[in-house]
N, C-alpha and C. Protein backbone atom coordinates (compact mmCIF):
# COMPACT_ATOMS: atom_id res chain seq x y z
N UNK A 1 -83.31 -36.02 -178.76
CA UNK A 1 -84.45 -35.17 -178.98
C UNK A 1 -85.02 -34.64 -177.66
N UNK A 2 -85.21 -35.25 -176.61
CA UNK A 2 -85.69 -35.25 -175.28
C UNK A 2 -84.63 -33.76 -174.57
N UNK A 3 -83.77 -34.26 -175.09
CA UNK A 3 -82.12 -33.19 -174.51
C UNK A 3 -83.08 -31.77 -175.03
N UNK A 4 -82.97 -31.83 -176.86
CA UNK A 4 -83.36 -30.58 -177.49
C UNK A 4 -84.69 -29.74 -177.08
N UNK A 5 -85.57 -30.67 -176.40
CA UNK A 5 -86.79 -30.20 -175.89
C UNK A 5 -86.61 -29.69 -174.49
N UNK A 6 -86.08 -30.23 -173.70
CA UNK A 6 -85.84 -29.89 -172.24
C UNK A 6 -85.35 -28.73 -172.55
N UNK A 7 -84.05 -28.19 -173.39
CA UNK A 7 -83.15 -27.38 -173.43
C UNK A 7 -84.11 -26.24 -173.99
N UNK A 8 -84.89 -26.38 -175.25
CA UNK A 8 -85.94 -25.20 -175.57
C UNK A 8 -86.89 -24.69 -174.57
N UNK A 9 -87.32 -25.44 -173.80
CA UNK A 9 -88.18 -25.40 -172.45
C UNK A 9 -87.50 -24.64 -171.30
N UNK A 10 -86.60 -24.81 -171.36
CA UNK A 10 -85.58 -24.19 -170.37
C UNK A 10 -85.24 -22.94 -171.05
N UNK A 11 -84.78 -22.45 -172.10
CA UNK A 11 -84.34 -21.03 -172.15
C UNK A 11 -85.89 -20.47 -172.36
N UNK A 12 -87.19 -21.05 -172.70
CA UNK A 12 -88.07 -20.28 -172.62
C UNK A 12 -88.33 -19.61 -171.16
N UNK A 13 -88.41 -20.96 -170.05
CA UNK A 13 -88.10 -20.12 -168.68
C UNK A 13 -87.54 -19.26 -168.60
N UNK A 14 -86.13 -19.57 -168.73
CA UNK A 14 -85.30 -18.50 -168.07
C UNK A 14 -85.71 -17.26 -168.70
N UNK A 15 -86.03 -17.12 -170.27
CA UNK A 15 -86.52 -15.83 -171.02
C UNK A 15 -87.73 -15.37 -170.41
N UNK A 16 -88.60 -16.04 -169.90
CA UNK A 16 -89.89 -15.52 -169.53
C UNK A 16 -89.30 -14.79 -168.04
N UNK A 17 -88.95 -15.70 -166.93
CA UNK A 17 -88.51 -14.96 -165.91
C UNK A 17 -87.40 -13.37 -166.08
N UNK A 18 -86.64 -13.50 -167.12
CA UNK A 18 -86.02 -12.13 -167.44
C UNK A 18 -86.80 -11.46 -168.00
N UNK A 19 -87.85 -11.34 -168.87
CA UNK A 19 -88.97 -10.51 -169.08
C UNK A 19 -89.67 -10.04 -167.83
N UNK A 20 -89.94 -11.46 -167.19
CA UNK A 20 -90.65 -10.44 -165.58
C UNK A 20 -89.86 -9.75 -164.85
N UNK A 21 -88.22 -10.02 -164.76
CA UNK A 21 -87.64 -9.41 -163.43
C UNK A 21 -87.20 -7.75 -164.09
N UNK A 22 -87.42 -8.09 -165.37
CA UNK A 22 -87.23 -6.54 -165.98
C UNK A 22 -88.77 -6.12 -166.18
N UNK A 23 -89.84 -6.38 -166.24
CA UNK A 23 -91.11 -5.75 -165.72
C UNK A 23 -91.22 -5.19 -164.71
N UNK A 24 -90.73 -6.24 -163.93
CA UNK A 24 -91.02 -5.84 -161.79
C UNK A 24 -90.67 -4.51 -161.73
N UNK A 25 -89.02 -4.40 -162.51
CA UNK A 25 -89.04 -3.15 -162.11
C UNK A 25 -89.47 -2.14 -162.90
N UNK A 26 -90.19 -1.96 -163.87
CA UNK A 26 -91.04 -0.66 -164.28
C UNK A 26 -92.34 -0.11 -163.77
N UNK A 27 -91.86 1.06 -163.49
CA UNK A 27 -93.22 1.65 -162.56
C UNK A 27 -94.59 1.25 -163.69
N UNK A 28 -95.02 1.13 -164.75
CA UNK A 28 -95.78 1.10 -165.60
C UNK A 28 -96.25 -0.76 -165.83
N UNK A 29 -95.44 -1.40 -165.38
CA UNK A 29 -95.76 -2.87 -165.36
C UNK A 29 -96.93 -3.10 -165.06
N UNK A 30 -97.57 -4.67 -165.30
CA UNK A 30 -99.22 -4.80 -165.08
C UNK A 30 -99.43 -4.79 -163.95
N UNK A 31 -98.45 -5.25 -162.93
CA UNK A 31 -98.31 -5.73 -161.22
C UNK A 31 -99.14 -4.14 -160.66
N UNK A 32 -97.98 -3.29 -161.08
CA UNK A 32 -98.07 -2.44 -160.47
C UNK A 32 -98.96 -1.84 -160.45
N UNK A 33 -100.04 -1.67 -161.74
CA UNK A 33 -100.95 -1.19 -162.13
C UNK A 33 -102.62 -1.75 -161.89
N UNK A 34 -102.07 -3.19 -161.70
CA UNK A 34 -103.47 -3.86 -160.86
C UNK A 34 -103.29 -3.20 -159.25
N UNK A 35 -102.55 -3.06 -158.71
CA UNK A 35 -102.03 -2.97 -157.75
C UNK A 35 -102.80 -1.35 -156.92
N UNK A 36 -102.29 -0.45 -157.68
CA UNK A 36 -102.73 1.02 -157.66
C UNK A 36 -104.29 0.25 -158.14
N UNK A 37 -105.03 -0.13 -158.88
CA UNK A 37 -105.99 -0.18 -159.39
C UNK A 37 -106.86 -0.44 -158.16
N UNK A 38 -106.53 -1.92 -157.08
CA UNK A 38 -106.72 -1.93 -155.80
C UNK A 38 -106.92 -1.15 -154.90
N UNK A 39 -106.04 -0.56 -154.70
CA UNK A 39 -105.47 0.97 -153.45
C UNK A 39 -106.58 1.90 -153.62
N UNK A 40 -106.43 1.76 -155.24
CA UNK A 40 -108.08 3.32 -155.73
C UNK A 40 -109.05 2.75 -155.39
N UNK A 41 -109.66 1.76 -155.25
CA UNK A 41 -110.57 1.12 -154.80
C UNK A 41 -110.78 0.74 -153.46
N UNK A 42 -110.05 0.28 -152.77
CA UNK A 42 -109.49 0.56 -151.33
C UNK A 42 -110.18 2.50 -150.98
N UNK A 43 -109.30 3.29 -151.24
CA UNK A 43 -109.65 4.73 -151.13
C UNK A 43 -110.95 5.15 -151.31
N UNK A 44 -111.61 4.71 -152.03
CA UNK A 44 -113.00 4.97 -152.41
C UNK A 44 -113.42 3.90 -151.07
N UNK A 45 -113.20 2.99 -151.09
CA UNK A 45 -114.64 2.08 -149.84
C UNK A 45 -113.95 2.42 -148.81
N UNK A 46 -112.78 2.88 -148.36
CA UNK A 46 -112.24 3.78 -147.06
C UNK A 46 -113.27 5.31 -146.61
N UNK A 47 -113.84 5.89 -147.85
CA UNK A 47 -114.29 7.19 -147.64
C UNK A 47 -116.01 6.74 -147.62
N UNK A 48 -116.11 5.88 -148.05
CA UNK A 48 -117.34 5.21 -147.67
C UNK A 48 -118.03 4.75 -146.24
N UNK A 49 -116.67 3.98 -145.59
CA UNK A 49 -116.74 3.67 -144.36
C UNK A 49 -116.10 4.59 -143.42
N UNK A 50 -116.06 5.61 -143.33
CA UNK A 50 -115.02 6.32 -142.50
C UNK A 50 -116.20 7.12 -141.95
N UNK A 51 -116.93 7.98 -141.18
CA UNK A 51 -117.27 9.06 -140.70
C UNK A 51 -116.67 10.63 -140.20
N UNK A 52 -116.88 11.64 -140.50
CA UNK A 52 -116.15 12.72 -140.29
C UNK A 52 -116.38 13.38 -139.37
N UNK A 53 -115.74 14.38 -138.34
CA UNK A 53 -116.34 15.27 -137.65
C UNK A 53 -117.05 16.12 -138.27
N UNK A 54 -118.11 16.95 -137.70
CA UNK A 54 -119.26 17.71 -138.58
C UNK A 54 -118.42 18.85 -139.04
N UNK A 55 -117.25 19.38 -138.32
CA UNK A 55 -116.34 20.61 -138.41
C UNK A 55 -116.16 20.35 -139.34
N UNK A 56 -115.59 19.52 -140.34
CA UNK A 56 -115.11 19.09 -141.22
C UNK A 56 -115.47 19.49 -142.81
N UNK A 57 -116.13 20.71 -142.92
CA UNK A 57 -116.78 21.26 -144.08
C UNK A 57 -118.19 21.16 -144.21
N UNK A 58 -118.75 21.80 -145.36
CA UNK A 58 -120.33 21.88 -145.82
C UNK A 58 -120.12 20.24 -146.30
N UNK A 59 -121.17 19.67 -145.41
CA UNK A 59 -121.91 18.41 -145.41
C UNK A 59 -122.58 18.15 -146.72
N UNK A 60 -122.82 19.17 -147.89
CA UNK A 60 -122.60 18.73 -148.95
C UNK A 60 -122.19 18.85 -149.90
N UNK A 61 -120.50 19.57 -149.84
CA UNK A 61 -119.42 19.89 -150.75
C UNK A 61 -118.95 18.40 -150.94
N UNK A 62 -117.88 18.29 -152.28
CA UNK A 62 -117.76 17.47 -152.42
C UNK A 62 -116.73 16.70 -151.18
N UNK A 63 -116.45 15.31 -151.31
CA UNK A 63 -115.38 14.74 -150.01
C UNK A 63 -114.77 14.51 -151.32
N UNK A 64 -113.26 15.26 -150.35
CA UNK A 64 -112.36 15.49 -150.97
C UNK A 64 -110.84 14.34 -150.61
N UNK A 65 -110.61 13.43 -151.88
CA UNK A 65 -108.91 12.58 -151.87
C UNK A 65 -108.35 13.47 -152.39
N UNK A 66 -106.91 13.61 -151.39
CA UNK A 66 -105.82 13.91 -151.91
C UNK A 66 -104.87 13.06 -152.06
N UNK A 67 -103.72 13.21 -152.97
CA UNK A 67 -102.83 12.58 -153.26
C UNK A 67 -101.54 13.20 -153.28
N UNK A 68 -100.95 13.63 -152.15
CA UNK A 68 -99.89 14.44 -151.87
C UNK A 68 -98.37 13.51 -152.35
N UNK A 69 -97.63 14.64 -153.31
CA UNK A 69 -96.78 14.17 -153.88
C UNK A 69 -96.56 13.23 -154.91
N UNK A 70 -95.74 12.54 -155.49
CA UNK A 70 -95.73 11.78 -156.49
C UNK A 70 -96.74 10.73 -156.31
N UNK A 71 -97.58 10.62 -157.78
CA UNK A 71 -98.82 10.03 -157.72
C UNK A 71 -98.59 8.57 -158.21
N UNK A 72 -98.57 7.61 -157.90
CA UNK A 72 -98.41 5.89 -158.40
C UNK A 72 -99.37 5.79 -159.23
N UNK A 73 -100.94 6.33 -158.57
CA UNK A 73 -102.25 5.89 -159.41
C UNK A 73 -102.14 5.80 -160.69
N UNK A 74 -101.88 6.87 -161.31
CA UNK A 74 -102.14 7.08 -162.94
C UNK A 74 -103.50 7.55 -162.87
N UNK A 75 -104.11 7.10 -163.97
CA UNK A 75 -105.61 7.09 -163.59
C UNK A 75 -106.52 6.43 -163.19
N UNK A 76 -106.07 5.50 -162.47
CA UNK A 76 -106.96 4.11 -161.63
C UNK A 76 -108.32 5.02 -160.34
N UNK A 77 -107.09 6.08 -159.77
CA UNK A 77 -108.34 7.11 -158.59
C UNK A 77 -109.45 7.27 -159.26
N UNK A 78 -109.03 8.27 -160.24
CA UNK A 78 -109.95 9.06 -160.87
C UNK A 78 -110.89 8.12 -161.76
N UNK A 79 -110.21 7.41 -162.08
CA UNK A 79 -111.81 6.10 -162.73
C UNK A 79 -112.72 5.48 -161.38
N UNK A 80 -112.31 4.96 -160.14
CA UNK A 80 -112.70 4.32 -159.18
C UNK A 80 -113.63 5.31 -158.54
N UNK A 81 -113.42 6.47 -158.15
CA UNK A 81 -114.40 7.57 -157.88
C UNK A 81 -115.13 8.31 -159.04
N UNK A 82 -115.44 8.11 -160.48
CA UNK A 82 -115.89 9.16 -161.44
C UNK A 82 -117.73 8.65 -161.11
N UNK A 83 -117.78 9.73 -161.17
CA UNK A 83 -119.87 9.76 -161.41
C UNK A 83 -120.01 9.12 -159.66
N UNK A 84 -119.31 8.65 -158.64
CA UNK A 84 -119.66 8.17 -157.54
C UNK A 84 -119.78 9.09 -156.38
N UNK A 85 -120.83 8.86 -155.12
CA UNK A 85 -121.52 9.48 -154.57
C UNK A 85 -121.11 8.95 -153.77
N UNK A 86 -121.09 9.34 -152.03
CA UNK A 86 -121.32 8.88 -150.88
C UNK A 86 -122.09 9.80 -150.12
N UNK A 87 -123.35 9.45 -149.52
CA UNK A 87 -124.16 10.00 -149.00
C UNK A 87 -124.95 11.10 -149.41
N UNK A 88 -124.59 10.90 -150.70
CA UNK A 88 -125.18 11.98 -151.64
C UNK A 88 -124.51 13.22 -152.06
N UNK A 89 -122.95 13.19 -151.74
CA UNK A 89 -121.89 14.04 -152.14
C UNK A 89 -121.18 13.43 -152.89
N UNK A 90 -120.36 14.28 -153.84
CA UNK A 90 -119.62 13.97 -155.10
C UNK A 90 -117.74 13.45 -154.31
N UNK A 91 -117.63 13.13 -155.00
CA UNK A 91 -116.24 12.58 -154.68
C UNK A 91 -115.17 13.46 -155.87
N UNK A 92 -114.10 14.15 -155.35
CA UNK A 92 -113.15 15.34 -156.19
C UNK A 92 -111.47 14.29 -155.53
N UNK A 93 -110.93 14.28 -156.28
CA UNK A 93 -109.58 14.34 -156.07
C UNK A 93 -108.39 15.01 -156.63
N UNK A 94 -107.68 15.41 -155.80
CA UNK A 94 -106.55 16.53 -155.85
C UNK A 94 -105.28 15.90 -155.89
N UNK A 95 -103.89 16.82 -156.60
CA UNK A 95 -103.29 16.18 -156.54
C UNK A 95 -102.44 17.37 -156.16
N UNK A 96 -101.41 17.31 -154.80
CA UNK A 96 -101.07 18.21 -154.85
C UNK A 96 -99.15 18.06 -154.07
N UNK A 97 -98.95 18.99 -153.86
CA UNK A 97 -96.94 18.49 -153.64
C UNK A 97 -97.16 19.45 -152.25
N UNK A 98 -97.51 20.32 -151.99
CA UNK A 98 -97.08 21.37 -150.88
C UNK A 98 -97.68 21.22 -149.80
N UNK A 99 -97.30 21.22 -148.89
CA UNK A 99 -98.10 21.21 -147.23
C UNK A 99 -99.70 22.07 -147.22
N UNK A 100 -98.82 23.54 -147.49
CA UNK A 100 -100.18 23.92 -147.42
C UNK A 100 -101.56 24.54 -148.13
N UNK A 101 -101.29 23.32 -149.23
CA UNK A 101 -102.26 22.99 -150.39
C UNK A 101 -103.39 22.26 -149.90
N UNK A 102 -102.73 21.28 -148.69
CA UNK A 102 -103.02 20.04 -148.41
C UNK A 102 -104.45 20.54 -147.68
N UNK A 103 -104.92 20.96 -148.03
CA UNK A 103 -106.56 21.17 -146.74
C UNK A 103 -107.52 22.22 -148.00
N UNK A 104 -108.20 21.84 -148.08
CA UNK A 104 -109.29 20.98 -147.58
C UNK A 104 -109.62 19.59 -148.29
N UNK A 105 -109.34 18.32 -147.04
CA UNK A 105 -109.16 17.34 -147.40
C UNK A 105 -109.91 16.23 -146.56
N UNK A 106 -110.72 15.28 -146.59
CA UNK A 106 -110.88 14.30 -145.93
C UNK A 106 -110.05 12.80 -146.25
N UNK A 107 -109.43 12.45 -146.62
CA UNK A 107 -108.49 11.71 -147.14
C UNK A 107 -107.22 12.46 -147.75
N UNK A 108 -106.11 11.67 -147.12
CA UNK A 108 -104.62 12.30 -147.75
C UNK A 108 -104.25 11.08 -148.01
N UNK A 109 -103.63 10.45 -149.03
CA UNK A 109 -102.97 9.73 -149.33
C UNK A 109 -101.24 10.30 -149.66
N UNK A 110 -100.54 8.90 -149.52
CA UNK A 110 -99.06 9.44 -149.25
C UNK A 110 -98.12 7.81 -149.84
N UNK A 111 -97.81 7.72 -151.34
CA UNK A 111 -97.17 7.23 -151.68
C UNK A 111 -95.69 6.55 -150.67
N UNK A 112 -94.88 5.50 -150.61
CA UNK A 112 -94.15 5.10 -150.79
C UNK A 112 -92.70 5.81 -150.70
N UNK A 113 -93.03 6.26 -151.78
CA UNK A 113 -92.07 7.61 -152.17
C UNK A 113 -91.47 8.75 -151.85
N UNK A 114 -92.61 8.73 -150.65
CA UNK A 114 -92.90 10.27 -149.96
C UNK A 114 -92.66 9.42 -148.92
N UNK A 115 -92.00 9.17 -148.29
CA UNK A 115 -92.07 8.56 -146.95
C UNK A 115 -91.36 9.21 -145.94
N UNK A 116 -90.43 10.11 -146.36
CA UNK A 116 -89.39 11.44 -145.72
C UNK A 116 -90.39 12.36 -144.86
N UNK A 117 -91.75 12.36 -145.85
CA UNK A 117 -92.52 14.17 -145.69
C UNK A 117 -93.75 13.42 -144.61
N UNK A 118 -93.75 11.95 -144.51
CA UNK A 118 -94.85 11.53 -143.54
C UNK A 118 -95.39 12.46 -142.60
N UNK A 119 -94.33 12.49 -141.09
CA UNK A 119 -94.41 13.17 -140.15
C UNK A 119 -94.55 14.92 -140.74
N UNK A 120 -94.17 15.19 -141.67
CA UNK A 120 -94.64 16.97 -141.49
C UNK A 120 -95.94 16.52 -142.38
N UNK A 121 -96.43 16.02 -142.98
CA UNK A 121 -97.71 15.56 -143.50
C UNK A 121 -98.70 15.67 -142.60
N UNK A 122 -98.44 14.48 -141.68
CA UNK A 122 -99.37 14.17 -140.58
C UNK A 122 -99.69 15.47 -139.86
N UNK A 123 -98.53 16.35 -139.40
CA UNK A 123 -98.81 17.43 -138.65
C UNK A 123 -99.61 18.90 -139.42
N UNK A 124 -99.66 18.77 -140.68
CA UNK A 124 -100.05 19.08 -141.80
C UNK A 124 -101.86 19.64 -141.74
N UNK A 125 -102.03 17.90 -141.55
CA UNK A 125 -103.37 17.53 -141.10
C UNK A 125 -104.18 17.54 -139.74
N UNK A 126 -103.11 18.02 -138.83
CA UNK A 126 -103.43 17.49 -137.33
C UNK A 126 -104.63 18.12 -136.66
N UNK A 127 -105.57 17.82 -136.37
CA UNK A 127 -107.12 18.41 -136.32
C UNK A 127 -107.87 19.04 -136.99
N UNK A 128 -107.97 18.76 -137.81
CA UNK A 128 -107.99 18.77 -139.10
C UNK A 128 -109.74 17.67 -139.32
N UNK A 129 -109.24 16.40 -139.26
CA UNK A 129 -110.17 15.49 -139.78
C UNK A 129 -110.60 14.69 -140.73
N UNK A 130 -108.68 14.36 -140.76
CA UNK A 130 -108.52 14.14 -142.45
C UNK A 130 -108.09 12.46 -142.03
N UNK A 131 -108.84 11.42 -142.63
CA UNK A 131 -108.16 10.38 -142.69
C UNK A 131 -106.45 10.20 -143.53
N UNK A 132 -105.29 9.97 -142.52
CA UNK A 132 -104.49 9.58 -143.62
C UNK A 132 -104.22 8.31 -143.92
N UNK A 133 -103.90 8.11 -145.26
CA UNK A 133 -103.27 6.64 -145.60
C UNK A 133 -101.79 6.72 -146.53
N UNK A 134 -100.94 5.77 -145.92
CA UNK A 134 -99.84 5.71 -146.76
C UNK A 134 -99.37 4.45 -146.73
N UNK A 135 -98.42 3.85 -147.54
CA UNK A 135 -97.67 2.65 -147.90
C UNK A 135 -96.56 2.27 -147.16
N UNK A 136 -95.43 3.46 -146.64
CA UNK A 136 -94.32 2.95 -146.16
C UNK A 136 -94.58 2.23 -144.89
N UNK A 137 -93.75 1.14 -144.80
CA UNK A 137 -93.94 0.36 -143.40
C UNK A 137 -94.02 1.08 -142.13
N UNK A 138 -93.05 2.15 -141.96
CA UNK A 138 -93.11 3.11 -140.84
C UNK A 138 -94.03 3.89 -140.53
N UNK A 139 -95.38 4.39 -141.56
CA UNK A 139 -96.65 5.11 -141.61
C UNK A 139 -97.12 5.05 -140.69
N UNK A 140 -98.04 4.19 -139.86
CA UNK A 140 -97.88 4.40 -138.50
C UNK A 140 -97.71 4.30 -137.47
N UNK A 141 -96.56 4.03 -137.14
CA UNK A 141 -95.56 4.26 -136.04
C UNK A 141 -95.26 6.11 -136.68
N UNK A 142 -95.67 6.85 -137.36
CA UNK A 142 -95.10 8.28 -137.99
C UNK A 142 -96.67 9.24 -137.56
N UNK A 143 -97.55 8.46 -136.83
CA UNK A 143 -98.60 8.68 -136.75
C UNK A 143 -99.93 8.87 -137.94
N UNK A 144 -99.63 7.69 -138.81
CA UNK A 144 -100.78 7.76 -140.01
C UNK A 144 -102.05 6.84 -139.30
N UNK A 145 -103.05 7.15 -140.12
CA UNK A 145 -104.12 6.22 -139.90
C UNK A 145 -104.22 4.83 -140.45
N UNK A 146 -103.88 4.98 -141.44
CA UNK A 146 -103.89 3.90 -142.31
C UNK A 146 -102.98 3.48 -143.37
N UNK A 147 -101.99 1.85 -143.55
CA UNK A 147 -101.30 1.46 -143.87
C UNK A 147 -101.81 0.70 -144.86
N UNK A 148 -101.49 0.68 -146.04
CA UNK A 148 -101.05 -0.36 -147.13
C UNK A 148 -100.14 -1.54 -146.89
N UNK A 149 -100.45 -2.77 -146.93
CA UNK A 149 -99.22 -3.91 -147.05
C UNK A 149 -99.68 -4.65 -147.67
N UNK A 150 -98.84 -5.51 -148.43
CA UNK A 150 -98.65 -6.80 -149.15
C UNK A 150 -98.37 -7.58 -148.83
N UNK A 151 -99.40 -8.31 -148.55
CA UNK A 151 -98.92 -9.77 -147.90
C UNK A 151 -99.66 -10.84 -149.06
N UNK A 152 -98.86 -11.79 -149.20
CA UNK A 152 -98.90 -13.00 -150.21
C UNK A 152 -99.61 -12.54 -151.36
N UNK A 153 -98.90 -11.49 -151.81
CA UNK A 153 -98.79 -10.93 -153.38
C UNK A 153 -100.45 -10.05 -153.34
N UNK A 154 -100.92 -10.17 -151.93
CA UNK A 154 -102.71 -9.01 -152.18
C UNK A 154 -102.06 -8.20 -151.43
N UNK A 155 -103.01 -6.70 -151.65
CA UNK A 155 -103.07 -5.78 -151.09
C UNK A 155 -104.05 -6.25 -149.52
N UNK A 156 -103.38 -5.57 -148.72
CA UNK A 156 -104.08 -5.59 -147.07
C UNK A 156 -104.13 -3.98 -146.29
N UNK A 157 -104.60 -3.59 -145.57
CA UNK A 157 -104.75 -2.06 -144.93
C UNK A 157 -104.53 -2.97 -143.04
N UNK A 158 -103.76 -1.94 -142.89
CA UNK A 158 -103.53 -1.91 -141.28
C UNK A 158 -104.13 -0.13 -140.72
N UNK A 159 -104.96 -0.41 -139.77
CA UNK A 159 -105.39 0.76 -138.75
C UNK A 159 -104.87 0.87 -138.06
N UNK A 160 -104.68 2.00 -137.33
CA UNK A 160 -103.67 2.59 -136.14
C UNK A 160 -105.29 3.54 -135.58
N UNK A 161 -105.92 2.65 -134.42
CA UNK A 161 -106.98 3.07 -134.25
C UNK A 161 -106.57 4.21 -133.41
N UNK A 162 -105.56 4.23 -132.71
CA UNK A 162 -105.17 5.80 -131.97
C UNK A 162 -105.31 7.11 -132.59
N UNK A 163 -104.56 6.44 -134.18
CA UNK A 163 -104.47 7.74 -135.26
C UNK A 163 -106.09 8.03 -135.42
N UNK A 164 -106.59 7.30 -135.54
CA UNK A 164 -108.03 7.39 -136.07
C UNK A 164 -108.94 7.96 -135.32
N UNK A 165 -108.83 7.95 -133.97
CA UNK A 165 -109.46 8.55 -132.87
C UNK A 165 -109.01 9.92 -132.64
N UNK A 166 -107.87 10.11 -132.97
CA UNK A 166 -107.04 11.41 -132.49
C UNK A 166 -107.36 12.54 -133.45
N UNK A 167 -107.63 11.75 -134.93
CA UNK A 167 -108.54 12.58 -136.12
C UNK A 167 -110.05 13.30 -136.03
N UNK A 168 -110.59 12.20 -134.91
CA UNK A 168 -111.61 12.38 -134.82
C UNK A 168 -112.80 11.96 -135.67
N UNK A 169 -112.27 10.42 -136.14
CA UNK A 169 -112.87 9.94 -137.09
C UNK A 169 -113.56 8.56 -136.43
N UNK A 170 -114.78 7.96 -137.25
CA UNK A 170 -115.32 6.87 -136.59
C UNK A 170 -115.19 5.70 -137.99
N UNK A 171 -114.76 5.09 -137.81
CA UNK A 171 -114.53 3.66 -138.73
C UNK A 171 -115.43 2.62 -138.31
N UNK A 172 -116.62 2.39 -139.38
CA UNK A 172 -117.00 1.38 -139.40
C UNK A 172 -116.90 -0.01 -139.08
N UNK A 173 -117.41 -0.11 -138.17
CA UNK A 173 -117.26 -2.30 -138.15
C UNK A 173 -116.94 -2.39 -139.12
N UNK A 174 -117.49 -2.74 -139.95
CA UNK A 174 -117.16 -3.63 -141.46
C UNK A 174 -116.08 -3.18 -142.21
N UNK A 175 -115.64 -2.22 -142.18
CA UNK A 175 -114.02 -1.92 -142.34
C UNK A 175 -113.21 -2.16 -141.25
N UNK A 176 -113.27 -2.37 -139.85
CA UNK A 176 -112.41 -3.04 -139.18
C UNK A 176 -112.74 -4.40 -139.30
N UNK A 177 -113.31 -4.90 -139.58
CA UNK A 177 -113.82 -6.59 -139.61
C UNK A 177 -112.65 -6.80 -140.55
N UNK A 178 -112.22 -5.74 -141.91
CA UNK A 178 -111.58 -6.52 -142.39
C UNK A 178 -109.82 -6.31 -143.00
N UNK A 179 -109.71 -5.11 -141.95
CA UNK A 179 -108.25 -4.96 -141.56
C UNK A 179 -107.61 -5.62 -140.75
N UNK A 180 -106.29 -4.78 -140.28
CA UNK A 180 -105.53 -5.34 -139.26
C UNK A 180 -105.55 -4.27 -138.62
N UNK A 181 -105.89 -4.72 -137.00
CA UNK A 181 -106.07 -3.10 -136.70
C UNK A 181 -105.11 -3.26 -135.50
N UNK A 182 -104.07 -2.21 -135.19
CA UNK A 182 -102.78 -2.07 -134.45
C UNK A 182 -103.95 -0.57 -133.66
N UNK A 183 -103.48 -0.90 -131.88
CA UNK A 183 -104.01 -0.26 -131.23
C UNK A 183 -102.37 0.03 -130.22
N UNK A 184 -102.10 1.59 -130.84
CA UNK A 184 -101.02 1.84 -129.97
C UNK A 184 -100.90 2.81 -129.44
């Protein structure tokens, strides 16, 4: 009996782990979707803490996320910013594929996916005054501002305070208090 129980216990494992390793990989899985749910939330307290150059548009149009190229979010952005304000401006996000769609923008975001179009991205934006953020490991070393990583299954943000200076942007203490910030 002990045999028959171990043995039911055991293909339930192994069944449960083949249910997850065939989850992992669907873009639509819960992982992935808490995950983006994070990042949108991340993006929103990024545009919170960030400061802009004054060049940077009417001071009270909306501040504008973009999401250049294939979008992961779903609708996690657009819930994390709806009805929300910073400094008394509305928060709009765009979603757009072409370079030069890409402006007028104070945040660019840049999937994973897109990791080819980084560098003409970045140059895209280049005085400009656009915080960027993207996921691929190479982001910035490609000259982005801001990196996405996963470390021990959470979401984490790495700064590239060069990028950030060169934007012409001022980042809050309390958003560097709680990155990783790479000065290169």
């Amino acid at each position: 009996m002990a045999f028959l129980k171990c043995s039911l216990v055991h293909r339930a494992a192994v069944l449960a782990l083949i249910l997850a390793a065939a989850s992992a990989g669907a873009q639509t899985s819960p992982i992935s979707a808490h995950e983006y749910q994070v990042k949108a939330a991340y993006l929103y307290n990024f545009v919170r803490f960030v400061e802009w150059p004054t060049h940077n548009g009417d001071p009270k149009a909306p501040i504008v996320i973009v999401v250049f190229g294939r979008d992961p979010f779903g609708p996690a952005l657009d819930q994390a910013v709806w009805g929300k304000k910073v400094n008394g401006r509305p928060l709009k996000v765009r979603r757009i594929s072409l370079f030069r769609d890409v402006l007028p923008a104070h945040l660019v975001f840049l999937s994973a996916q897109e990791r080819r179009r980084a560098p003409e991205l970045i140059k895209a934006v280049e005085g400009a005054g656009v915080l960027t953020v993207g996921e691929a490991d190479e982001f910035l070393e490609q000259g982005g501002a801001v990196r996405f990583a996963t470390e021990d299954n959470r979401v984490r943000f790495v700064i590239n305070l060069e990028a950030v200076r060169s934007a012409g942007l001022s980042i809050s203490s309390r958003l560097l208090s709680l990155a990783r910030v790479e000065r290169k």
